[in-house]
C-alpha atoms as a PDB file:
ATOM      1  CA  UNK A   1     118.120 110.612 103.313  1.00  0.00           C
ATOM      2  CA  UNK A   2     119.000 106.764 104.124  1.00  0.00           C
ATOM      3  CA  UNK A   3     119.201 107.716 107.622  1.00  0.00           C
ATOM      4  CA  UNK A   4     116.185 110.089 107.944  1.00  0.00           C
ATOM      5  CA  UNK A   5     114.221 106.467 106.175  1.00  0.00           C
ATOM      6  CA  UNK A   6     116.184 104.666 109.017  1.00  0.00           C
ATOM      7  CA  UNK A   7     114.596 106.563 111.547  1.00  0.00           C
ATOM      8  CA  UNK A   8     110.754 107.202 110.417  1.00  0.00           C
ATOM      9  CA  UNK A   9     110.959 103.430 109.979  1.00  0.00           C
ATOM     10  CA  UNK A  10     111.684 102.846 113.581  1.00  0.00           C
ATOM     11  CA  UNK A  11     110.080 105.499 115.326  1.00  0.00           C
ATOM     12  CA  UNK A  12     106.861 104.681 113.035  1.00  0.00           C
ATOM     13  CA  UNK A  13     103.338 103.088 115.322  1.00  0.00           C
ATOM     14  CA  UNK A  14     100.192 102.073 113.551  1.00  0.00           C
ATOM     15  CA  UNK A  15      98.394 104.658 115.535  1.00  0.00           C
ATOM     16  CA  UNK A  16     100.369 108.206 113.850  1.00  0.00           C
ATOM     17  CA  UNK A  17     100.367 109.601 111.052  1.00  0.00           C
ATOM     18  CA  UNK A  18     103.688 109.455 109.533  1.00  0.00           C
ATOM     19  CA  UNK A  19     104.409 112.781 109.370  1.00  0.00           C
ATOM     20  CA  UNK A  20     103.823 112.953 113.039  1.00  0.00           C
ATOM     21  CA  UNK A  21     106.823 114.737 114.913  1.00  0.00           C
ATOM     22  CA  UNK A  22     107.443 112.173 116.868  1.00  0.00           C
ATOM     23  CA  UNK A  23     107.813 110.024 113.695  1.00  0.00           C
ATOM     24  CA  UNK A  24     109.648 112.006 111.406  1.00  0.00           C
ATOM     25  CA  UNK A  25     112.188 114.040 114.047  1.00  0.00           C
ATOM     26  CA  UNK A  26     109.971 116.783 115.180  1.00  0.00           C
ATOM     27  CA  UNK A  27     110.911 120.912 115.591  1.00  0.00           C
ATOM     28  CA  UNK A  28     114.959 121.567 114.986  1.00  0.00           C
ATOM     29  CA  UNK A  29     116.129 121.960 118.856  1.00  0.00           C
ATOM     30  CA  UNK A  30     112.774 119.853 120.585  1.00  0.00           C
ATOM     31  CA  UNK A  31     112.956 116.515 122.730  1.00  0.00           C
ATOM     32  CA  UNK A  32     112.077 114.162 119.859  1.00  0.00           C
ATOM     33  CA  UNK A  33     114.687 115.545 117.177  1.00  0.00           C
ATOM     34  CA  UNK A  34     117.154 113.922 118.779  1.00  0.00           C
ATOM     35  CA  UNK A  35     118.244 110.359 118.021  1.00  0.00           C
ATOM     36  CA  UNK A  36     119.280 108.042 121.136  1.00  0.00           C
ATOM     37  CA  UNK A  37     120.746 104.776 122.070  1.00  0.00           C
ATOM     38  CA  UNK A  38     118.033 102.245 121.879  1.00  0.00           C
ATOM     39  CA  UNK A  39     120.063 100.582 124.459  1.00  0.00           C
ATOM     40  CA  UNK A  40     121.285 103.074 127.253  1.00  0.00           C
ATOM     41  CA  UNK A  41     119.053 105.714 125.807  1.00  0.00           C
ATOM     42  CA  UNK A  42     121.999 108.398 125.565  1.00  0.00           C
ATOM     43  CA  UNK A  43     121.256 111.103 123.221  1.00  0.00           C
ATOM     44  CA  UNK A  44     123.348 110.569 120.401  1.00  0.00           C
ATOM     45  CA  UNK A  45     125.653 113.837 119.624  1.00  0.00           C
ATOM     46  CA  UNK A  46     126.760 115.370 116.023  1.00  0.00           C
ATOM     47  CA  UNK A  47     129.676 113.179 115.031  1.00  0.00           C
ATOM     48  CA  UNK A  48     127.839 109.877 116.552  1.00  0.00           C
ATOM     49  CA  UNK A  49     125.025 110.322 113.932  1.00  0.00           C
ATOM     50  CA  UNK A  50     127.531 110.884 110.567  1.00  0.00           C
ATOM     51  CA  UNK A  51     125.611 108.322 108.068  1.00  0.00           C
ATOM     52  CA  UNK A  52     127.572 105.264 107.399  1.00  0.00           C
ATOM     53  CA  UNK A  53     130.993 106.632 109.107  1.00  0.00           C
ATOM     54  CA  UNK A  54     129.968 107.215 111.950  1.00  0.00           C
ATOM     55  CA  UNK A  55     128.940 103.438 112.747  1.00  0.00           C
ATOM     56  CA  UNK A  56     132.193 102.286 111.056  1.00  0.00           C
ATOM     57  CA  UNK A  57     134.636 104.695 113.202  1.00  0.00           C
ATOM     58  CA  UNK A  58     132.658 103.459 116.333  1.00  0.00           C
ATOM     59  CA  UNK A  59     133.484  99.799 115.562  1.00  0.00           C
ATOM     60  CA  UNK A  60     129.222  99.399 115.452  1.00  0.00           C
ATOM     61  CA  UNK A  61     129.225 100.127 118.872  1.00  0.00           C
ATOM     62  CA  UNK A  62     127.868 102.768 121.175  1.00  0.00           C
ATOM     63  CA  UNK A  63     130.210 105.330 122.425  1.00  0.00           C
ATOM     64  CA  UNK A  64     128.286 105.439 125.786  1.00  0.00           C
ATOM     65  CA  UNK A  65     127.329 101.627 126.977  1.00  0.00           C
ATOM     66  CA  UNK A  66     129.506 100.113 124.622  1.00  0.00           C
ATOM     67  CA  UNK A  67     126.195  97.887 123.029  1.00  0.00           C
ATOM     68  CA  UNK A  68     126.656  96.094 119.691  1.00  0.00           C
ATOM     69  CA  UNK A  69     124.628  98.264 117.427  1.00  0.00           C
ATOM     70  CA  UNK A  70     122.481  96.903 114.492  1.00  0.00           C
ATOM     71  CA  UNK A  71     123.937  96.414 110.843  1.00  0.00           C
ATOM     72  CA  UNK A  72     121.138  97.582 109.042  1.00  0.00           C
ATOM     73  CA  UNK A  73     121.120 101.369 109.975  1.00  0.00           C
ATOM     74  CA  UNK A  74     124.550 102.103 107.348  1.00  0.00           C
ATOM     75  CA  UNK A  75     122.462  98.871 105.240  1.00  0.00           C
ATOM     76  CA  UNK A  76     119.357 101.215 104.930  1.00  0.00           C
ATOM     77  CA  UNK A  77     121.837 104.507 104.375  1.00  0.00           C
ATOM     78  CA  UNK A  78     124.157 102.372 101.594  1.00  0.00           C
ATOM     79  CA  UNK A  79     120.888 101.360  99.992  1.00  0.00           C
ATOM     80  CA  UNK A  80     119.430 104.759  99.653  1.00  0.00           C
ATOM     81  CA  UNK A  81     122.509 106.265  98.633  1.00  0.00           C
ATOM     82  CA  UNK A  82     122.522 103.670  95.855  1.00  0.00           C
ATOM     83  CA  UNK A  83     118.678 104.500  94.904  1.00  0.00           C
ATOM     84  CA  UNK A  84     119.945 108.357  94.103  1.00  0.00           C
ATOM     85  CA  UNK A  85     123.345 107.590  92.137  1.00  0.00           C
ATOM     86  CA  UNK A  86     121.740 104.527  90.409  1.00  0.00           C
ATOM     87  CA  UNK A  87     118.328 105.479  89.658  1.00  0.00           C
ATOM     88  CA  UNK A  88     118.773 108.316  86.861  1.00  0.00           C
ATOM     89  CA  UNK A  89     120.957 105.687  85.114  1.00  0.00           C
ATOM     90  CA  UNK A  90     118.714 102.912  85.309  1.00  0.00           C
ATOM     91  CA  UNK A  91     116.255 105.407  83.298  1.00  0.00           C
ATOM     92  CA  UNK A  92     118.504 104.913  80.161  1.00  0.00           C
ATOM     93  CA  UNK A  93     116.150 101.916  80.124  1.00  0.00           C
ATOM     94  CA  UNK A  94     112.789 103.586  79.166  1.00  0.00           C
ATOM     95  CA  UNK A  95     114.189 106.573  77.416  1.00  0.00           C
ATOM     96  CA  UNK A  96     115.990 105.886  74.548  1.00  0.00           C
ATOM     97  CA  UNK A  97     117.668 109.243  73.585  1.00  0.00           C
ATOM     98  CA  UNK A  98     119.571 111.469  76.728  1.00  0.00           C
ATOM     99  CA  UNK A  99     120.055 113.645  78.581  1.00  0.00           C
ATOM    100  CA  UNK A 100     117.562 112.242  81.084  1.00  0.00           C
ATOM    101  CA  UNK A 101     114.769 114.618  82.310  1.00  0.00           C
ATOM    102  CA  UNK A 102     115.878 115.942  86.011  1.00  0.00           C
ATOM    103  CA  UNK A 103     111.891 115.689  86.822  1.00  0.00           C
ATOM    104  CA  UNK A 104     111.550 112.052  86.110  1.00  0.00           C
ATOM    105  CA  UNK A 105     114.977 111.320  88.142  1.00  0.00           C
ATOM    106  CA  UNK A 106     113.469 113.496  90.403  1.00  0.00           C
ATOM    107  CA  UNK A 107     110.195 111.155  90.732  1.00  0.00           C
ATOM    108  CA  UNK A 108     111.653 108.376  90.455  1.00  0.00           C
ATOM    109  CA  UNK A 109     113.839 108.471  93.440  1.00  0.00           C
ATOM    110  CA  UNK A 110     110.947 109.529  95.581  1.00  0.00           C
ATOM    111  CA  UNK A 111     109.514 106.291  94.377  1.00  0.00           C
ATOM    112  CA  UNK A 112     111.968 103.965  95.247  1.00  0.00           C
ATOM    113  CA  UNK A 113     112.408 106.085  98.429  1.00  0.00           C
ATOM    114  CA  UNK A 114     108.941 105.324  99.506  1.00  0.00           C
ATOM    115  CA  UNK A 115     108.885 101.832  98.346  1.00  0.00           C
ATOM    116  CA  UNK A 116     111.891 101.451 100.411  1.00  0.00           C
ATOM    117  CA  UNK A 117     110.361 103.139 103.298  1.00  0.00           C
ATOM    118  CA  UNK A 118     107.254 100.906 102.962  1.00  0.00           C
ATOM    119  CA  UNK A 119     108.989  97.497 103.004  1.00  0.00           C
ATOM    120  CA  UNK A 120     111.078  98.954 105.967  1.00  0.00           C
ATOM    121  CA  UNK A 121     107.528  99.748 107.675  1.00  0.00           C
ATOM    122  CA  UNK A 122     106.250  96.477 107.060  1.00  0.00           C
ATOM    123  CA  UNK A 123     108.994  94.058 107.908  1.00  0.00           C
ATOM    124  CA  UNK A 124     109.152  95.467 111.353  1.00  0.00           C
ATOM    125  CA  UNK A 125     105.689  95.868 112.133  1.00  0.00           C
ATOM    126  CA  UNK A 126     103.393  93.777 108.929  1.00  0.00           C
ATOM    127  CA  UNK A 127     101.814  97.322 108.341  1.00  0.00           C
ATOM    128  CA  UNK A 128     102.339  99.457 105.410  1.00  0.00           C
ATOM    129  CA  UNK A 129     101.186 102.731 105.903  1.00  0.00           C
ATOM    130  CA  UNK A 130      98.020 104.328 103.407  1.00  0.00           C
ATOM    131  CA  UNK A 131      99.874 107.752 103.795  1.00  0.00           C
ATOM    132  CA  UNK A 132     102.896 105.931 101.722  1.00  0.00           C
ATOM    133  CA  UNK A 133     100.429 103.940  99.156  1.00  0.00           C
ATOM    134  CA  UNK A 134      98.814 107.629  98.648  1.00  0.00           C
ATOM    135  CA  UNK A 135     101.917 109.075  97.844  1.00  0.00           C
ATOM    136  CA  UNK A 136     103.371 106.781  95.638  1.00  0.00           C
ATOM    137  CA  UNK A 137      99.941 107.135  93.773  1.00  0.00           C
ATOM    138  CA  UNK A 138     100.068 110.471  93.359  1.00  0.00           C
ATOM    139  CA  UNK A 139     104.106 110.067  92.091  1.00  0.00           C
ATOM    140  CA  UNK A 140     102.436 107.330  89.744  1.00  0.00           C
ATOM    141  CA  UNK A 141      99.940 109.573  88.114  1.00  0.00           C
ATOM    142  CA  UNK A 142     103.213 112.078  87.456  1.00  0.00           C
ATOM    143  CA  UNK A 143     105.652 109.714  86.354  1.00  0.00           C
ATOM    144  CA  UNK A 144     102.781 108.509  83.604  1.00  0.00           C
ATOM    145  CA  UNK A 145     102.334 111.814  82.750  1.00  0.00           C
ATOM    146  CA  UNK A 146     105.848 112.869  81.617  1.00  0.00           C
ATOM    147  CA  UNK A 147     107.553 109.443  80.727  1.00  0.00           C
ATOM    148  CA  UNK A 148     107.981 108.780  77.332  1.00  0.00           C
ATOM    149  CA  UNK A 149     105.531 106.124  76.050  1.00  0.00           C
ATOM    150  CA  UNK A 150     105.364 104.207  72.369  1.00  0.00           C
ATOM    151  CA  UNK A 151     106.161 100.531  71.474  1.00  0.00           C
ATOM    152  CA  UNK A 152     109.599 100.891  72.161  1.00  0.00           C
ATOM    153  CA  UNK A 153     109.836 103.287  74.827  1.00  0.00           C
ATOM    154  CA  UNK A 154     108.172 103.446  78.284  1.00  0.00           C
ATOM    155  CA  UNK A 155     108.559  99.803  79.765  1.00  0.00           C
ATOM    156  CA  UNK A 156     111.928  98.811  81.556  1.00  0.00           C
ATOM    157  CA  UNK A 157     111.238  95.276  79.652  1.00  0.00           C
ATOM    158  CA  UNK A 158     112.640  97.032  76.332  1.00  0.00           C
ATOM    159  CA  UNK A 159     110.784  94.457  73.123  1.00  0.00           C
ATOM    160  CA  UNK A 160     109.248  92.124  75.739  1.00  0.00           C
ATOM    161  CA  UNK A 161     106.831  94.498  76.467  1.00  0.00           C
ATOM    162  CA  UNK A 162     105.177  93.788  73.362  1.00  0.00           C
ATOM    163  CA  UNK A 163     104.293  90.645  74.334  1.00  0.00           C
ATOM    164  CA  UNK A 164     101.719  91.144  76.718  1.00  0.00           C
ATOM    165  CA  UNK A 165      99.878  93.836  74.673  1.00  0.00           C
ATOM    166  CA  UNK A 166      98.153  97.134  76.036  1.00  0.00           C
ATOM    167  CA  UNK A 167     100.455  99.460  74.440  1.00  0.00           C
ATOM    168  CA  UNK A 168      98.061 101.586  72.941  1.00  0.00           C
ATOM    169  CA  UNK A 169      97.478 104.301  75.674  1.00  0.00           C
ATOM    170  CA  UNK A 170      99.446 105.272  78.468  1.00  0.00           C
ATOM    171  CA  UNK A 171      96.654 106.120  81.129  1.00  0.00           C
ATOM    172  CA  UNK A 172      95.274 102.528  79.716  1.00  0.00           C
ATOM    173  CA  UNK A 173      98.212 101.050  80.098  1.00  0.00           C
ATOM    174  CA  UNK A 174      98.918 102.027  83.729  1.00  0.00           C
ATOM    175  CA  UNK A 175      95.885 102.030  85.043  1.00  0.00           C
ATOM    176  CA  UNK A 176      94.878  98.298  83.913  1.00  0.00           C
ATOM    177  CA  UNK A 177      97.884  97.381  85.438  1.00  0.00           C
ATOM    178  CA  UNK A 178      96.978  99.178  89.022  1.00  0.00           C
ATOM    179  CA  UNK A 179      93.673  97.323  88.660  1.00  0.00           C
ATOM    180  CA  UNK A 180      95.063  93.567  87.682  1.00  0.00           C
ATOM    181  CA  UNK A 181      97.300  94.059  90.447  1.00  0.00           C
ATOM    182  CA  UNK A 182      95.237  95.207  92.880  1.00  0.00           C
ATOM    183  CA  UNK A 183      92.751  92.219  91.565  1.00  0.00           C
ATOM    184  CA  UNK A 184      95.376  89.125  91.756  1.00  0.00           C
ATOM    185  CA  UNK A 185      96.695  90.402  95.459  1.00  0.00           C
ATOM    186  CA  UNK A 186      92.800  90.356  96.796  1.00  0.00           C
ATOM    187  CA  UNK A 187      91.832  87.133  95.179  1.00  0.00           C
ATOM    188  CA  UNK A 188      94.921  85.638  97.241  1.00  0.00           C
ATOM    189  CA  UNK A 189      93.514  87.386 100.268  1.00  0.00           C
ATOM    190  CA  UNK A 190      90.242  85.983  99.170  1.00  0.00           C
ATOM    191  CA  UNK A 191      90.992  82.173  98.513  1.00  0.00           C
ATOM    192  CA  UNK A 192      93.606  81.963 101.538  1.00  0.00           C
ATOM    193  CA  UNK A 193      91.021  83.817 103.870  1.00  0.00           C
ATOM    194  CA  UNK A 194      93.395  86.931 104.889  1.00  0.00           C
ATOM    195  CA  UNK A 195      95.715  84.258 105.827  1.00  0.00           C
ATOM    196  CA  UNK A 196      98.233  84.595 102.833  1.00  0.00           C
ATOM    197  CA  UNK A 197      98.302  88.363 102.364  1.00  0.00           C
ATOM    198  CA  UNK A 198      97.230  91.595 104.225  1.00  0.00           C
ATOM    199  CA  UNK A 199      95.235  94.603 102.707  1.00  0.00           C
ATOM    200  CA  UNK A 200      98.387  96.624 102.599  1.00  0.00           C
ATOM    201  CA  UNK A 201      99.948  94.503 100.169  1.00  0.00           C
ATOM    202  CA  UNK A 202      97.248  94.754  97.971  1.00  0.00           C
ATOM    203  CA  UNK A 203      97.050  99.257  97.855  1.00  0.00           C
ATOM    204  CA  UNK A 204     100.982  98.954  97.408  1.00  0.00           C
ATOM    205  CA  UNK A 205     100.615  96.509  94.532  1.00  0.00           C
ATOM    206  CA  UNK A 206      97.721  98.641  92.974  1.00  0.00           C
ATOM    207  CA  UNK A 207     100.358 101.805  93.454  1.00  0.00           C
ATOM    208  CA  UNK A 208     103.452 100.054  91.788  1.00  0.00           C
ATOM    209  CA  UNK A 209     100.939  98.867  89.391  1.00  0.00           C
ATOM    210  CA  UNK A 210     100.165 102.708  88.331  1.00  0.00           C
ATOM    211  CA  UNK A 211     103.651 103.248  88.290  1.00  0.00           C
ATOM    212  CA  UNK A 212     105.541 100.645  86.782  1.00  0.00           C
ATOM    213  CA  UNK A 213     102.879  99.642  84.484  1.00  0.00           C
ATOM    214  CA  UNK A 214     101.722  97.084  82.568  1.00  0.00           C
ATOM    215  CA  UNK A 215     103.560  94.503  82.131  1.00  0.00           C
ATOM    216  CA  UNK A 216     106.545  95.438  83.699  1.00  0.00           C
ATOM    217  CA  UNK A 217     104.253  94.897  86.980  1.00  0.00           C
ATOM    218  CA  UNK A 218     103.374  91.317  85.641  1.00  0.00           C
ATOM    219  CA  UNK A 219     106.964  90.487  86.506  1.00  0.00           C
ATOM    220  CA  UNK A 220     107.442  92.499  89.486  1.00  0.00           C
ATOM    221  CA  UNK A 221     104.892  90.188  91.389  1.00  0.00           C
ATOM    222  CA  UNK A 222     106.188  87.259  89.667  1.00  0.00           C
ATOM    223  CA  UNK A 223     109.636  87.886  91.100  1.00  0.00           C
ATOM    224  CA  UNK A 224     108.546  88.881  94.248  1.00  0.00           C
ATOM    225  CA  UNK A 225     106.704  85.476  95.196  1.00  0.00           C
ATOM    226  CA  UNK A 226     109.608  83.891  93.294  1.00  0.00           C
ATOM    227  CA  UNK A 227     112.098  86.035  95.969  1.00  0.00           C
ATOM    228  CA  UNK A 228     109.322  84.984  98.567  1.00  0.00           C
ATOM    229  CA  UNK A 229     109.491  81.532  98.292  1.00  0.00           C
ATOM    230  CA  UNK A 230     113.262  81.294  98.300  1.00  0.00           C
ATOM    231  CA  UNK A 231     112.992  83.159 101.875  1.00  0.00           C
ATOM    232  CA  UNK A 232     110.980  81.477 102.679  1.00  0.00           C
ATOM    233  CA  UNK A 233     112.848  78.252 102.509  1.00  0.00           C
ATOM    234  CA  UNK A 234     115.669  79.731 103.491  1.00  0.00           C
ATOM    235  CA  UNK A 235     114.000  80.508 106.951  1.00  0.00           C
ATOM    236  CA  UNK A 236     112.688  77.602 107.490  1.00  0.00           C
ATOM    237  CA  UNK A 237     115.637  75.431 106.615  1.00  0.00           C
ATOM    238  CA  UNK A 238     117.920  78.021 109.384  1.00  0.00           C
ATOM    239  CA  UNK A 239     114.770  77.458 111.594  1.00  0.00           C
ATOM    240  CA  UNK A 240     114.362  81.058 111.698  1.00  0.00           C
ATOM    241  CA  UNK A 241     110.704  80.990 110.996  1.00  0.00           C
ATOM    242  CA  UNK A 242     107.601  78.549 110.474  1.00  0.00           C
ATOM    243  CA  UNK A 243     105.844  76.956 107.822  1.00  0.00           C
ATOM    244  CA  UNK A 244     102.613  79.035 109.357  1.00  0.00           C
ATOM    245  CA  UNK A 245     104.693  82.215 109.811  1.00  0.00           C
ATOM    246  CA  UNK A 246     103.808  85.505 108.871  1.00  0.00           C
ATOM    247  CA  UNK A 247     106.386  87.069 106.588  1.00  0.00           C
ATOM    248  CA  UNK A 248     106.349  90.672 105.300  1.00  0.00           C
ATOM    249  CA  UNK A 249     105.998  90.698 101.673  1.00  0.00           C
ATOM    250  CA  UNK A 250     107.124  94.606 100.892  1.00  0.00           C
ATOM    251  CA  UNK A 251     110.092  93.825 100.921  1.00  0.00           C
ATOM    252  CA  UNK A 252     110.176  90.958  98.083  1.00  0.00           C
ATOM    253  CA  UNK A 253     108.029  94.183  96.162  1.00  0.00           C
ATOM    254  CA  UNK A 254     110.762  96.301  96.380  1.00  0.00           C
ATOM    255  CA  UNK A 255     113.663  94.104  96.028  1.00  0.00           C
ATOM    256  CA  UNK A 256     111.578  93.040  92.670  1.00  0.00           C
ATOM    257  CA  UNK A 257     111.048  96.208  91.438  1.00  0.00           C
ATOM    258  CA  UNK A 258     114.844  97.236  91.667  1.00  0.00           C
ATOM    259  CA  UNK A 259     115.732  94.292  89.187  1.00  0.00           C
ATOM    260  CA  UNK A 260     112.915  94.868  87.065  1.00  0.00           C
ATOM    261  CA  UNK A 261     113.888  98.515  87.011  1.00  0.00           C
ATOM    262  CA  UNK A 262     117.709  97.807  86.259  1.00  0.00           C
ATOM    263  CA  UNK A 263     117.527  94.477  84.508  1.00  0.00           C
ATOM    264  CA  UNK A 264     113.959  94.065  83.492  1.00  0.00           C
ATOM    265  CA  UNK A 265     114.942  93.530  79.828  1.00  0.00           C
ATOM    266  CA  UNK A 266     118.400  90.872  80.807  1.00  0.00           C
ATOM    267  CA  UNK A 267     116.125  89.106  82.910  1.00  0.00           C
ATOM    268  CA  UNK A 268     113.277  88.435  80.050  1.00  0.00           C
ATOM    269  CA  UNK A 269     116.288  87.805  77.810  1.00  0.00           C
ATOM    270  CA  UNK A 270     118.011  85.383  79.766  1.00  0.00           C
ATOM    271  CA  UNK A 271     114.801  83.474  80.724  1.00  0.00           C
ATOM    272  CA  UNK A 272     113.743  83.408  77.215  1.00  0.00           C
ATOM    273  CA  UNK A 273     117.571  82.144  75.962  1.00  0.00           C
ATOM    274  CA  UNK A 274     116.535  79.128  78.088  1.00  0.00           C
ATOM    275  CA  UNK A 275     113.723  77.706  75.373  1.00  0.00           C
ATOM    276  CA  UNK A 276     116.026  78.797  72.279  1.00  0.00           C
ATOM    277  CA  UNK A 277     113.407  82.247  71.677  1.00  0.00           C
END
């Protein structure tokens, strides 16, 4: 799956549908379905397209021309790998008795699968695609419909989730936190003119919003500008990019919802240990 994500991500234009064949592989046998060199353009055979191995036993090198090949496609295949093992654990977090529901590992997965897909999307190309913000709203109605949902249960925040109240209902609760989302990401568009954040990252906010809910989505975007800003810097400092430069920011959404998803409740914890509370 990593390296099917790999692919759709590169092959991806602004101008297809992503389940175009072109995109996602095309017919078992046809011209597109198989993967080449983006160097030398030499179709890539069985044993040169094992995920993760193969790029190891090459030395990260293609067989043919010899090129240095890119880190990132066993990166993208580790990661994913790590969303399926990791994932039905990290659900210990919202449900409080086991074994865990194979439908909401099931949902979840695709969720972090198209998250993952989207922030791939966008940091190559500043686009993220309305065919993946469509489908992670449909896999946000479903995962409000089955999770578990009280005082205690249903936020990856654990007691913290109190705090910030709308705990009554869960269609309330995930909705209103779709809608502040989708609010707080066009006011920034608003006040900063479309200069400080694109349209996309305002439907993918509303669609984590729907999923995650409220308020674990209150901390998602606070850790993703905090995540932001320290690339930001970073960049800058290694002269990478410009103060004026356009950076991606699915990628500090997903990277934020991971930690909120694993260690939503540490993080409150240990930010809250810091005033003595």
């Amino acid at each position: 799956m990593g390296s099917f994500l790999g692919v759709v991500s590169d092959r991806y234009k602004e101008d297809l549908p992503i389940w175009d064949k072109s995109v996602i592989g095309g017919p078992p046998g046809g011209e597109t379905s198989r993967s080449r060199c983006e160097y030398c353009g030499t179709k890539l055979r069985w044993f040169e397209l094992i995920p993760i191995l193969s790029f190891f036993l090459q030395k990260g090198r293609c067989l043919t021309c010899g090129r240095k090949l890119s880190f990132r496609y066993p990166l993208i295949e580790i990661a994913t790998g790590l969303v399926f093992v990791f994932v039905p654990v990290g659900l210990k977090n919202i449900y409080l008795v086991e074994p865990i529901p194979y439908t909401s590992s099931f949902i979840w997965i695709l969720v972090f699968s198209f998250i993952f897909l989207a922030s791939l999307i966008d940091f190559r190309l500043r686009i993220i695609p309305d065919e993946i913000v469509v489908a992670l709203t449909i896999l946000g109605i479903f995962a409000t419909a089955i999770q578990p949902f009280s005082a205690t249960e249903g936020s990856f925040l654990g007691n913290y989730g109190l705090i910030f109240g709308i705990r009554g209902n869960v269609w309330l609760n995930h909705f209103s936190a779709a809608l502040i989302a989708a609010i707080f990401f066009a006011l920034i568009i608003l006040v900063t003119k479309g200069k400080g954040m694109g349209g996309g990252d305002v439907k993918l906010a509303a669609a984590m919003g729907l999923i995650f809910g409220w308020p674990d989505i209150l901390l998602i975007v606070i850790l993703s500008f905090v995540i932001g800003s320290l690339f930001g810097i970073a960049a800058i400092a290694l002269k990478r990019e410009k103060l004026k430069s356009l950076v991606p920011f699915g990628p500090f959404l997903f990277v934020s919802s991971i930690l909120v998803f694993f260690f939503g409740n540490e993080i409150l914890r240990f930010y809250f240990g810091l005033f003595g509370l």
